[in-house]
N, C-alpha and C. Protein backbone atom coordinates (compact mmCIF):
# COMPACT_ATOMS: atom_id res chain seq x y z
N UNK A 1 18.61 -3.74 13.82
CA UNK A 1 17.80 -2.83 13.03
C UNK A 1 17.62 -3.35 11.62
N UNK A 2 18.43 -3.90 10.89
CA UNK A 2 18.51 -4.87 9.63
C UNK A 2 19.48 -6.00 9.25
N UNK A 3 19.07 -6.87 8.61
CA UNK A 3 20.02 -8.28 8.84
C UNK A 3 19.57 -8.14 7.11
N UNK A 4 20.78 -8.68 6.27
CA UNK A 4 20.85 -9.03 4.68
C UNK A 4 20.89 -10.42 4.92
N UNK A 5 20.09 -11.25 4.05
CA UNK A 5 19.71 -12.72 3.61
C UNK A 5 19.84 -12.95 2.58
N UNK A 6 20.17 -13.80 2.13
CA UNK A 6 20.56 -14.77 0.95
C UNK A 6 19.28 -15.32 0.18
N UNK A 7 18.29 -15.30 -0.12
CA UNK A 7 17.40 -15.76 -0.76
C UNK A 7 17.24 -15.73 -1.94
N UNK A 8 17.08 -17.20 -2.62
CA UNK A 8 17.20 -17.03 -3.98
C UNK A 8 15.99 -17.72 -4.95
N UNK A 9 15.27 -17.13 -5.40
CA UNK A 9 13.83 -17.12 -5.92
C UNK A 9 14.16 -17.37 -7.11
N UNK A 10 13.44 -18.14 -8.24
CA UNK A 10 13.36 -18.40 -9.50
C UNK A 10 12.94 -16.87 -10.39
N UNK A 11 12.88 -16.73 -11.20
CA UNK A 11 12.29 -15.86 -12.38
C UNK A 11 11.12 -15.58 -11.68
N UNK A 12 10.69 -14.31 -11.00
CA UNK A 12 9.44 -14.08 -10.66
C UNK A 12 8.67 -13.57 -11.66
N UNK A 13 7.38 -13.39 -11.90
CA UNK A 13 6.14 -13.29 -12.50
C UNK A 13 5.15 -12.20 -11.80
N UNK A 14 6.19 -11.31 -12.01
CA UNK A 14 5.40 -9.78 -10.89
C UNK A 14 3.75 -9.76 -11.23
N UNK A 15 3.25 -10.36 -12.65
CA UNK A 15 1.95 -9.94 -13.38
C UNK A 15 1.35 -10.74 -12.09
N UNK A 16 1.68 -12.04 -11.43
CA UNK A 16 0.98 -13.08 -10.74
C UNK A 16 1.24 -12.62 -9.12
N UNK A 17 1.98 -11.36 -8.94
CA UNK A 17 2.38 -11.02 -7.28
C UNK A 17 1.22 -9.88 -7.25
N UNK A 18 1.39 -8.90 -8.02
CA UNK A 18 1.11 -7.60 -7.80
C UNK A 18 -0.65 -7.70 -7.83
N UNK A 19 -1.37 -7.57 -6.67
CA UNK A 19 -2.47 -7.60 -7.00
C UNK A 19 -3.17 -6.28 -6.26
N UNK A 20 -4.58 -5.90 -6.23
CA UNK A 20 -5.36 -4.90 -6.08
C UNK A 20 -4.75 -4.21 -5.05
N UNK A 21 -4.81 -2.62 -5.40
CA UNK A 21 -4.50 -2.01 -4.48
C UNK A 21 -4.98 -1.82 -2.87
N UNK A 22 -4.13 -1.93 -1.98
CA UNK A 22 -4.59 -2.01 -0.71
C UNK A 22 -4.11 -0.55 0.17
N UNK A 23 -3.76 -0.24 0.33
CA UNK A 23 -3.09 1.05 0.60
C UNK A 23 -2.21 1.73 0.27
N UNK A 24 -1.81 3.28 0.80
CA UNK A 24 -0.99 4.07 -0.07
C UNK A 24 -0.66 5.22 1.22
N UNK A 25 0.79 5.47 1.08
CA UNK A 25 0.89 6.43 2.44
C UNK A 25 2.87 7.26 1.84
N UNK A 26 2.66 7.88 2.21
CA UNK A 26 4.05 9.09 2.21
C UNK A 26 3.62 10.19 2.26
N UNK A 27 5.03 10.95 1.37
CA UNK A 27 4.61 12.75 0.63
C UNK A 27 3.62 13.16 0.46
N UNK A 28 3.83 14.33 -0.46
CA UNK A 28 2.93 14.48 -1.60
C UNK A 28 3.63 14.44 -2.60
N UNK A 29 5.08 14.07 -2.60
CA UNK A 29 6.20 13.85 -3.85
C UNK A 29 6.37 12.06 -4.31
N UNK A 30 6.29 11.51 -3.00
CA UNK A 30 6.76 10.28 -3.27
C UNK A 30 5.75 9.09 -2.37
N UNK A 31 5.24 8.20 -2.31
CA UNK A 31 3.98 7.32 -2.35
C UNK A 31 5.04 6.02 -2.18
N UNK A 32 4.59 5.18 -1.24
CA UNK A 32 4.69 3.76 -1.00
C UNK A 32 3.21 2.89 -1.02
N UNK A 33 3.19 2.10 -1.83
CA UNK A 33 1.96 1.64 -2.16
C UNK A 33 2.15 0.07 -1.68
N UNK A 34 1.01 -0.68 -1.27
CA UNK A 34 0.85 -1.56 -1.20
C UNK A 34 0.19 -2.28 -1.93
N UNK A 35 0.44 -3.81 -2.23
CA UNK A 35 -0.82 -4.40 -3.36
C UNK A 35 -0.87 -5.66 -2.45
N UNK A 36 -2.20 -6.28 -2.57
CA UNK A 36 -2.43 -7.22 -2.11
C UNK A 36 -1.93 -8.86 -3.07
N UNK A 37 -1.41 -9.82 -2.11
CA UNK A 37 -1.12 -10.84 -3.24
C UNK A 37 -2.22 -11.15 -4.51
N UNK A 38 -1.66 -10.87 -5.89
CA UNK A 38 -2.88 -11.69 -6.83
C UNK A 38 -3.15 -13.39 -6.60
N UNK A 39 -1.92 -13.77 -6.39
CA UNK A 39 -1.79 -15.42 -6.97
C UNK A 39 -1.41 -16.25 -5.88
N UNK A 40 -1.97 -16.24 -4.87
CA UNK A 40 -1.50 -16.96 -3.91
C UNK A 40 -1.13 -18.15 -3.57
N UNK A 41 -0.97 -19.23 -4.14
CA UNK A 41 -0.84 -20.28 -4.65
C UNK A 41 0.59 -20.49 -5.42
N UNK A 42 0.96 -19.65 -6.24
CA UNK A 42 2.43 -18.56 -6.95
C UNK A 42 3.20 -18.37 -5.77
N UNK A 43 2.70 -17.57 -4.72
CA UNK A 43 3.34 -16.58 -3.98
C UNK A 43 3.88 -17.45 -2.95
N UNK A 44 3.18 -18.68 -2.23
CA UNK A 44 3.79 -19.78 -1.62
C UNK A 44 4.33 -20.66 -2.41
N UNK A 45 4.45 -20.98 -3.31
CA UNK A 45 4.94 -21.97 -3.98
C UNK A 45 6.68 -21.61 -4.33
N UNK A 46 6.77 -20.14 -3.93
CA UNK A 46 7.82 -20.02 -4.09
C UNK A 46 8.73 -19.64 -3.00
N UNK A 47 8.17 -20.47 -2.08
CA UNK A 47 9.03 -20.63 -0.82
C UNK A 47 9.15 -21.89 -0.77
N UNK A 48 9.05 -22.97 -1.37
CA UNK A 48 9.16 -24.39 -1.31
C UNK A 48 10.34 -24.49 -1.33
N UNK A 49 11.26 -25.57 -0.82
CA UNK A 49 12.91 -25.36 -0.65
C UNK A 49 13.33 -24.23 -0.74
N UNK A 50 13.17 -23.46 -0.46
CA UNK A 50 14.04 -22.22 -0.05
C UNK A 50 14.18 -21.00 1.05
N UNK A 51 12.78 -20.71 1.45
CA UNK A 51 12.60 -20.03 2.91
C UNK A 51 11.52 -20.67 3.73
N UNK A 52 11.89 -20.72 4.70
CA UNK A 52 11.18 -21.22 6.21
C UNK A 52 11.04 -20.51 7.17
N UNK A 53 9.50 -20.02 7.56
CA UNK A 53 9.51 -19.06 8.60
C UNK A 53 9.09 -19.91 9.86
N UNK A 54 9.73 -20.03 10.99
CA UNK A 54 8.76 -20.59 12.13
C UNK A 54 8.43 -19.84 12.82
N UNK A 55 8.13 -18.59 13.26
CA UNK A 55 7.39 -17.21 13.18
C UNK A 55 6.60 -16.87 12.16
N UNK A 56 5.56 -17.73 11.97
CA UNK A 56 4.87 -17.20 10.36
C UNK A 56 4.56 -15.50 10.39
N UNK A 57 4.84 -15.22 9.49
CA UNK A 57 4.52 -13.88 9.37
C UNK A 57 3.09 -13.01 9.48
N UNK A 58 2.64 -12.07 9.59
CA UNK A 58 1.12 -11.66 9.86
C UNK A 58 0.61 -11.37 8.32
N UNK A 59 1.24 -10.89 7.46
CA UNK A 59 0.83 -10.82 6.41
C UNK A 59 2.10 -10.42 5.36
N UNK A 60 1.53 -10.36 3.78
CA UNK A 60 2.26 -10.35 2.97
C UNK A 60 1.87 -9.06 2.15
N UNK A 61 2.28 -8.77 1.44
CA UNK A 61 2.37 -7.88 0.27
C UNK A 61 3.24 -7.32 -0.74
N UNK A 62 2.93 -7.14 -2.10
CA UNK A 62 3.66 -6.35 -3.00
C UNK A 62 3.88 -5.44 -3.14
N UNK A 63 5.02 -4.46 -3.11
CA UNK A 63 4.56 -3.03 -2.54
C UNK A 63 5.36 -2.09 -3.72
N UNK A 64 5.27 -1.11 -4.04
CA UNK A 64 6.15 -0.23 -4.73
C UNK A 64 6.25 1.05 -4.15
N UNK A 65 7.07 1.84 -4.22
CA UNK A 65 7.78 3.13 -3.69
C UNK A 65 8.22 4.05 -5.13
N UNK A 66 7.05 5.03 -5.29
CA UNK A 66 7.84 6.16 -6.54
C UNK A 66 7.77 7.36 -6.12
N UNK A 67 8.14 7.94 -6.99
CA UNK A 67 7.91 9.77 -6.66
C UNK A 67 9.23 10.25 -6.94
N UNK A 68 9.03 11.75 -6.58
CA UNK A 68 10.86 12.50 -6.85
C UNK A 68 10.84 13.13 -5.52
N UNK A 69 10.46 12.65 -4.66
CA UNK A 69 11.09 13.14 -3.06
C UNK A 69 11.62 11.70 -2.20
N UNK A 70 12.36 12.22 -1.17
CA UNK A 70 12.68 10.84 -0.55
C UNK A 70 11.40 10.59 0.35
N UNK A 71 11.19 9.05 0.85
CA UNK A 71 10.03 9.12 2.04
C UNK A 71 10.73 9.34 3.28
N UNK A 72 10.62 10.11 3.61
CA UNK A 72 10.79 11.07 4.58
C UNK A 72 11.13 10.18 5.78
N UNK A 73 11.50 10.34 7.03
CA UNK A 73 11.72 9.22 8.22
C UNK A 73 10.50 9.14 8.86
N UNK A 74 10.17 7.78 8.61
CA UNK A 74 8.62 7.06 9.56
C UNK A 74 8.55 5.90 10.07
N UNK A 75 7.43 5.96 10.74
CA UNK A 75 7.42 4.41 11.62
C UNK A 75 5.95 3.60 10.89
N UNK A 76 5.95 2.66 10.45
CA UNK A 76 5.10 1.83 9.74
C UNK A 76 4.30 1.43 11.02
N UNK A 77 2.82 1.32 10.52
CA UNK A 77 1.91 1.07 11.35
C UNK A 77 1.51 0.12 11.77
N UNK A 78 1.24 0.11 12.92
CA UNK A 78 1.11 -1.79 13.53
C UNK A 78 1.66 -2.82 12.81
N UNK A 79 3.02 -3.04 12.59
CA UNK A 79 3.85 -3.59 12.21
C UNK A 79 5.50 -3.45 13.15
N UNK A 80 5.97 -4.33 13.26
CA UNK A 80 7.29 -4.58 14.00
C UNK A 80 8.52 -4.45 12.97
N UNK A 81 8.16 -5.49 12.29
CA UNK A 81 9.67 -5.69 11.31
C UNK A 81 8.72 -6.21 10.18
N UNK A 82 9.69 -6.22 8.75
CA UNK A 82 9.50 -6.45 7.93
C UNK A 82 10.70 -7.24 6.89
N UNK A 83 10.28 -8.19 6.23
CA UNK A 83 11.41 -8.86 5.25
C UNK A 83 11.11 -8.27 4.28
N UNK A 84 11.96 -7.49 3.61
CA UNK A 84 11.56 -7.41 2.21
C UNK A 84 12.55 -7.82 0.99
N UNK A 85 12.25 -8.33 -0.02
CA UNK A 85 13.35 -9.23 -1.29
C UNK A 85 12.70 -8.19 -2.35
N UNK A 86 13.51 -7.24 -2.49
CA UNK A 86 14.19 -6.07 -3.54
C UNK A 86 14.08 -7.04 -4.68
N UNK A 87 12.97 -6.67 -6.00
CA UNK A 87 12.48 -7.14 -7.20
C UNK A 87 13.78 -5.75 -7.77
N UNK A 88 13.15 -4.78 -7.55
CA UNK A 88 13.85 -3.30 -8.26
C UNK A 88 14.25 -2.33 -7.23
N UNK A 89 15.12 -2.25 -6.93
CA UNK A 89 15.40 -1.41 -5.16
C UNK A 89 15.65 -0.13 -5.79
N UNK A 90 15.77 0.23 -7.16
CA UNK A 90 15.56 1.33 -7.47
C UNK A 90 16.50 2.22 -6.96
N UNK A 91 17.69 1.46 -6.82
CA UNK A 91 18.97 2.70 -6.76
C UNK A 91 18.65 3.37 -5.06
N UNK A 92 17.61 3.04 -4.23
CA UNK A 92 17.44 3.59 -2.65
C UNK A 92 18.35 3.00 -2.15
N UNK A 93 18.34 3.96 -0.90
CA UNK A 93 19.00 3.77 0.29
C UNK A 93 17.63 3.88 1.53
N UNK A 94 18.02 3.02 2.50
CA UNK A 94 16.85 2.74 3.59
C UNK A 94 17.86 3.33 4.65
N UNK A 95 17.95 4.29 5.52
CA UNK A 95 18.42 4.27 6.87
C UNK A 95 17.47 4.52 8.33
N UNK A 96 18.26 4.29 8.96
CA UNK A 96 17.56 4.28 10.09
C UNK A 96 18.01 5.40 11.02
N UNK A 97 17.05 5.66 12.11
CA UNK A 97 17.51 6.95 12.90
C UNK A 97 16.87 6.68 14.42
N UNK A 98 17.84 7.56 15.66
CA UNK A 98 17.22 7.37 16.58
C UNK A 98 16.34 9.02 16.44
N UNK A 99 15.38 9.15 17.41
CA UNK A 99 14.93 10.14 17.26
C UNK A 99 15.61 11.71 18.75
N UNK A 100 15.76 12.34 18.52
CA UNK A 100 16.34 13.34 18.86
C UNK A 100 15.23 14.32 19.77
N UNK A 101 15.57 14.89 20.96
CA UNK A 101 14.86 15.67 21.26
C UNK A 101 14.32 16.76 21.02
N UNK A 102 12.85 17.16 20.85
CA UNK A 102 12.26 18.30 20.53
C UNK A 102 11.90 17.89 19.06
N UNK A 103 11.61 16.50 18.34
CA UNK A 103 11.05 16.11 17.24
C UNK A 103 9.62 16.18 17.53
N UNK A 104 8.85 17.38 16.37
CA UNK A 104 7.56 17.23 16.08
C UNK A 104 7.47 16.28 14.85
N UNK A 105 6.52 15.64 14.91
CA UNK A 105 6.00 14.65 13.52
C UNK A 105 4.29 14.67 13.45
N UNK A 106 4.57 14.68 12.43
CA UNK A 106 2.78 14.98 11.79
C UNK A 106 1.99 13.04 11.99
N UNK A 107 1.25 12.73 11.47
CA UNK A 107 0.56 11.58 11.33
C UNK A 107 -0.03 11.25 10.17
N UNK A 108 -0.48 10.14 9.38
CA UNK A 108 -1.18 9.75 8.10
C UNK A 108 -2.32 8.42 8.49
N UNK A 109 -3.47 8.93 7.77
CA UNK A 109 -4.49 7.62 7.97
C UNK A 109 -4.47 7.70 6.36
N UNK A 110 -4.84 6.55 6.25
CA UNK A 110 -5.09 6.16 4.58
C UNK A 110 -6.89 5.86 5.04
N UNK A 111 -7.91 6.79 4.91
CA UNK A 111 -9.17 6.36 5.82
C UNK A 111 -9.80 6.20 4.37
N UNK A 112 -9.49 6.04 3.40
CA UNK A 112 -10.24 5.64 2.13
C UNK A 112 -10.37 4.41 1.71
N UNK A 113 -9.48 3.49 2.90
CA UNK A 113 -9.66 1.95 2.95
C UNK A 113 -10.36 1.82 4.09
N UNK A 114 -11.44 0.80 4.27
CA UNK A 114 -12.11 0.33 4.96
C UNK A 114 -11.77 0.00 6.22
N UNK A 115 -12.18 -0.43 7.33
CA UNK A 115 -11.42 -0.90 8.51
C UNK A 115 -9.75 -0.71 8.64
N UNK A 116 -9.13 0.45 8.37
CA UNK A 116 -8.03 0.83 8.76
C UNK A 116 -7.45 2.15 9.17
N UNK A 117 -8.79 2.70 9.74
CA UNK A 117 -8.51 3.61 10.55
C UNK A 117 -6.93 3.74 11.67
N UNK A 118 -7.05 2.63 12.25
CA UNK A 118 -6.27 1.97 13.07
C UNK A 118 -4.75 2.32 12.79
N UNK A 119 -4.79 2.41 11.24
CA UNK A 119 -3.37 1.98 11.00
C UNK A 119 -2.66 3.78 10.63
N UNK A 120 -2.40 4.33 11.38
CA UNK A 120 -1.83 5.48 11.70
C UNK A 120 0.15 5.24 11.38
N UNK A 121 0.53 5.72 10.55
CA UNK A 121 2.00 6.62 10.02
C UNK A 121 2.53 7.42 10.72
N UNK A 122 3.25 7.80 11.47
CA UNK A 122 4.37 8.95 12.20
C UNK A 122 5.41 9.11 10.93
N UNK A 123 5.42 10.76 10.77
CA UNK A 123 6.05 11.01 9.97
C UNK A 123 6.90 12.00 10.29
N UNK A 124 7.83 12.51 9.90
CA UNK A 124 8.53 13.89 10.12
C UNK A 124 9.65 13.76 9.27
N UNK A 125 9.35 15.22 8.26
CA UNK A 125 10.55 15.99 7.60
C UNK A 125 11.43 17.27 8.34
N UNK A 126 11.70 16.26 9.31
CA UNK A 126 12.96 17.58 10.20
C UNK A 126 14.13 17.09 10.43
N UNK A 127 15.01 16.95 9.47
CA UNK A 127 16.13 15.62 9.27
C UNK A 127 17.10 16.12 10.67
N UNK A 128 17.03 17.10 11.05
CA UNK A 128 17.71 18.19 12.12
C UNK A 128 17.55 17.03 13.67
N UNK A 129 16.08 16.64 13.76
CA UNK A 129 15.87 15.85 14.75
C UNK A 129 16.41 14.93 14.98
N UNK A 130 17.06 14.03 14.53
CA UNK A 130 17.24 12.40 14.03
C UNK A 130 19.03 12.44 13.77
N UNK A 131 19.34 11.13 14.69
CA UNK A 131 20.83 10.87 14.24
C UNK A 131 20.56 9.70 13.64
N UNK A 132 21.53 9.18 12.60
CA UNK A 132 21.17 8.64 11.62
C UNK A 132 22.21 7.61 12.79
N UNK A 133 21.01 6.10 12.51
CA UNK A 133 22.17 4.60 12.91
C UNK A 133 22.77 3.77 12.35
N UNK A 134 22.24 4.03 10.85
CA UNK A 134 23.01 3.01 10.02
C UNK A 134 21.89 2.87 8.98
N UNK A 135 22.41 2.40 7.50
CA UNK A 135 21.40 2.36 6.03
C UNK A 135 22.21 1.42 5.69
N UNK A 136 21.49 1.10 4.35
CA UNK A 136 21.92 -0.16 3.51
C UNK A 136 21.00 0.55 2.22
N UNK A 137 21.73 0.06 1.27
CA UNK A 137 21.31 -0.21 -0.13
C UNK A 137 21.59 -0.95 -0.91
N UNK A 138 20.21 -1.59 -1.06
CA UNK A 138 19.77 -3.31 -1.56
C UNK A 138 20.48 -3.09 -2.59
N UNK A 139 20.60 -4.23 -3.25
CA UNK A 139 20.57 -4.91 -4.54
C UNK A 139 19.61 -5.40 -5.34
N UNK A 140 19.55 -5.53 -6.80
CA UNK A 140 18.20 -6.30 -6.88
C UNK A 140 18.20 -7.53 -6.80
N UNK A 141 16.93 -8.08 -6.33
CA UNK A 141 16.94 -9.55 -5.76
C UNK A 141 17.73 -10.28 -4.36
N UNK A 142 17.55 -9.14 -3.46
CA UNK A 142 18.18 -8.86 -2.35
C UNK A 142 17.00 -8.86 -1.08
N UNK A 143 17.43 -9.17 0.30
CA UNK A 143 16.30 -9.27 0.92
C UNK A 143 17.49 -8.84 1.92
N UNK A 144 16.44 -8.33 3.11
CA UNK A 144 16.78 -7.43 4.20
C UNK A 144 15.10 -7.56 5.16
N UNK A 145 15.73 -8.30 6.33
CA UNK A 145 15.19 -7.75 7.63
C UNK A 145 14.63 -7.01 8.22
N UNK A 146 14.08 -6.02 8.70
CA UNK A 146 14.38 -4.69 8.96
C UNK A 146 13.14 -4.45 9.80
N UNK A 147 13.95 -3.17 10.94
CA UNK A 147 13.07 -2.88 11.85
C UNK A 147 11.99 -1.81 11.30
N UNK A 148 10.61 -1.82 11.45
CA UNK A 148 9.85 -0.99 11.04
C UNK A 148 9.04 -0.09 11.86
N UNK A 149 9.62 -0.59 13.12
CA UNK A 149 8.68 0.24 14.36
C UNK A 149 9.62 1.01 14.75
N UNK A 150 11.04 1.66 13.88
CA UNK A 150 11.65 2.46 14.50
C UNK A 150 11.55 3.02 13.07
N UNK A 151 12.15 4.50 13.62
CA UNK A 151 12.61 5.71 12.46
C UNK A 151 13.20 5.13 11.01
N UNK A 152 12.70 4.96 10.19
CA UNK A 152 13.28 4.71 8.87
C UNK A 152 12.79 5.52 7.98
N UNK A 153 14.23 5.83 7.15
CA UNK A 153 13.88 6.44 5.73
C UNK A 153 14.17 5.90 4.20
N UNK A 154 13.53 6.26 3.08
CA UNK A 154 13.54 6.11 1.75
C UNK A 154 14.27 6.96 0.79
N UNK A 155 15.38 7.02 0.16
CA UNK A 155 15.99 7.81 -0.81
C UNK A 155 15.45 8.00 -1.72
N UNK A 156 15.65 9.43 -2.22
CA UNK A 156 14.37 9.22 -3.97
C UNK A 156 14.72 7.95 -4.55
N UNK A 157 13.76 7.32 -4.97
CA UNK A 157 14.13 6.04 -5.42
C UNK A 157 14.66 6.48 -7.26
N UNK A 158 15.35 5.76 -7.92
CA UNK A 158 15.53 6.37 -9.81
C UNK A 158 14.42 5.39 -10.28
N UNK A 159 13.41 5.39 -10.36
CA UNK A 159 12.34 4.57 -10.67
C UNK A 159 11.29 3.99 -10.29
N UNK A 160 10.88 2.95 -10.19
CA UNK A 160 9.63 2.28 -9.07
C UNK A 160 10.35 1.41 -8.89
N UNK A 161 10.55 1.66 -7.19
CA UNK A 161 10.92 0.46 -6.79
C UNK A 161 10.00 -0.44 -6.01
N UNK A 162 10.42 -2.08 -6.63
CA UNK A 162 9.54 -3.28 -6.14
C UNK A 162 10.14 -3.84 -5.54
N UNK A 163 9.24 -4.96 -4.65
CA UNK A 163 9.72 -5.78 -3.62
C UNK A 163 8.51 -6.51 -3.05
N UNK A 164 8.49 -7.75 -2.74
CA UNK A 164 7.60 -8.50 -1.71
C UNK A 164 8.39 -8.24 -0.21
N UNK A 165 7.16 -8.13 0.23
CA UNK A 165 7.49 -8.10 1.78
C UNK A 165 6.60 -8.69 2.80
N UNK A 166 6.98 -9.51 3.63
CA UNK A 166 6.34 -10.25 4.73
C UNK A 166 6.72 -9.00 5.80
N UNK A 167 5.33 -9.22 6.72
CA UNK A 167 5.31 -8.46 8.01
C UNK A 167 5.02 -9.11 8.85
N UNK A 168 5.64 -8.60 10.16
CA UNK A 168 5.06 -9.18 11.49
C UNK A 168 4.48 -8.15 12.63
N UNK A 169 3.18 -8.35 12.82
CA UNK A 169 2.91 -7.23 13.64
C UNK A 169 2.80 -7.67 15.51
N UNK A 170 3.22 -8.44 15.72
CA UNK A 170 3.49 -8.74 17.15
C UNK A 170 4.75 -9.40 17.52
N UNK A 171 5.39 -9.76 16.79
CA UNK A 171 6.78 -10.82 16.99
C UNK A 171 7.66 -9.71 16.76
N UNK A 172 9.20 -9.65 18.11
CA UNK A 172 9.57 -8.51 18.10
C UNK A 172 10.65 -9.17 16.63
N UNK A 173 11.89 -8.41 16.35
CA UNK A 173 13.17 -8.18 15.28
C UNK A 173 13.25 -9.32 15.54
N UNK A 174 14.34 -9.30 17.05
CA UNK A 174 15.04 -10.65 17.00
C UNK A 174 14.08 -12.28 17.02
N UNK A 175 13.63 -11.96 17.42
CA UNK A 175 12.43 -13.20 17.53
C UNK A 175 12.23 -13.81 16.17
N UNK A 176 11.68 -12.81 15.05
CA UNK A 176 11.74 -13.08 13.93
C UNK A 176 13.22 -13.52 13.20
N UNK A 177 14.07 -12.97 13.33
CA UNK A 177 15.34 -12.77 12.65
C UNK A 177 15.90 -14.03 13.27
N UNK A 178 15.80 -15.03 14.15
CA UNK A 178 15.87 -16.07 14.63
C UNK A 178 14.78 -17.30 13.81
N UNK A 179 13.92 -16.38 13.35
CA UNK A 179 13.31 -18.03 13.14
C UNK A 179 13.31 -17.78 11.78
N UNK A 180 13.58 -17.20 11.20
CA UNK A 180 13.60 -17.42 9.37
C UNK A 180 15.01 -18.31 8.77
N UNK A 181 14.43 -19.53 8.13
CA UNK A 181 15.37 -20.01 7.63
C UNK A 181 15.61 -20.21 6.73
N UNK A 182 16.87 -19.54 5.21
CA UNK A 182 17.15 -19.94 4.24
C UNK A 182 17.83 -21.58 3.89
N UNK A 183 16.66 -22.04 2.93
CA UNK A 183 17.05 -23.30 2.53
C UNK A 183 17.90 -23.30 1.21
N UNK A 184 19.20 -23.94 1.56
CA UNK A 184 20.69 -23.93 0.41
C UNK A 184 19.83 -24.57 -0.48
């Protein structure tokens, strides 16, 4: 469900990661946003001696998480797993849950972006449903694995929390979690 990695990145230059907004999905208290890479050229360059995917990933992004509610337990949309390296983890906790019988969950389209109808959110605030399997809380400059096609949740974060994150939307956990390699 999540594996912690060792990755160790130079002085990042968030002004050169964080680029145009691409989507936005939670609450109505608390928002996980996505940004599309600005600097792409930056954004690989800083995997040179140091991470190796042979599962390339499906895509990338900069993402932030604010608000004063937690994000609630959801399953990320056409997406499997996700790496993400905690810029500001913002004091969260991520856990995971199996889901419990007799769970209703609502749904989210972000349909104010173009061609992403598709990409549909399962959500549910019924913590009653869900046994919890296990959480972690990053560090900053910390990276974590993590399954995204199962039940996960977000703790109020104490701030905005940042992070790059690679996704894979067809390669299952382990598949991925096998082919990423930190270079000493």
């Amino acid at each position: 469900m999540y594996h912690q990695f060792n990755i160790q990145f130079p002085q990042l230059d968030c002004n050169r990661l964080q680029g145009q907004q691409l989507q936005t999905y939670g609450n109505l208290a608390t928002k996980t946003t996505n940004y599309l890479i600005r600097d792409w050229s930056y954004f690989l360059g800083l995997h040179e001696g140091r991470l190796r995917f042979h599962i390339l990933p499906d895509y990338a992004y900069f993402i932030t998480v604010q608000g004063t509610d937690m994000l609630w337990p959801h399953i990320d949309p056409d997406t499997t797993c996700a790496l993400n390296f905690y810029i500001d983890p913002a004091d969260a906790t991520t856990s995971f849950y199996r889901e419990l019988p007799g769970l209703t969950y609502h749904t989210q389209q972000d349909l104010a972006v173009p061609d992403h109808e598709h990409l549909v959110v399962k959500g549910s605030n019924d913590l009653s449903h869900f046994e919890l399997l296990g959480s972690f809380t990053a560090e900053p400059y910390s990276a974590y694995l993590m399954r995204v096609d199962m039940w996960h949740s977000v703790s109020r974060p104490q701030g905005v929390r940042s992070m790059l994150s690679w996704r894979w939307n067809r390669a299952d956990y382990d598949s991925v979690l096998n082919s990423i390699q930190v270079i000493d």
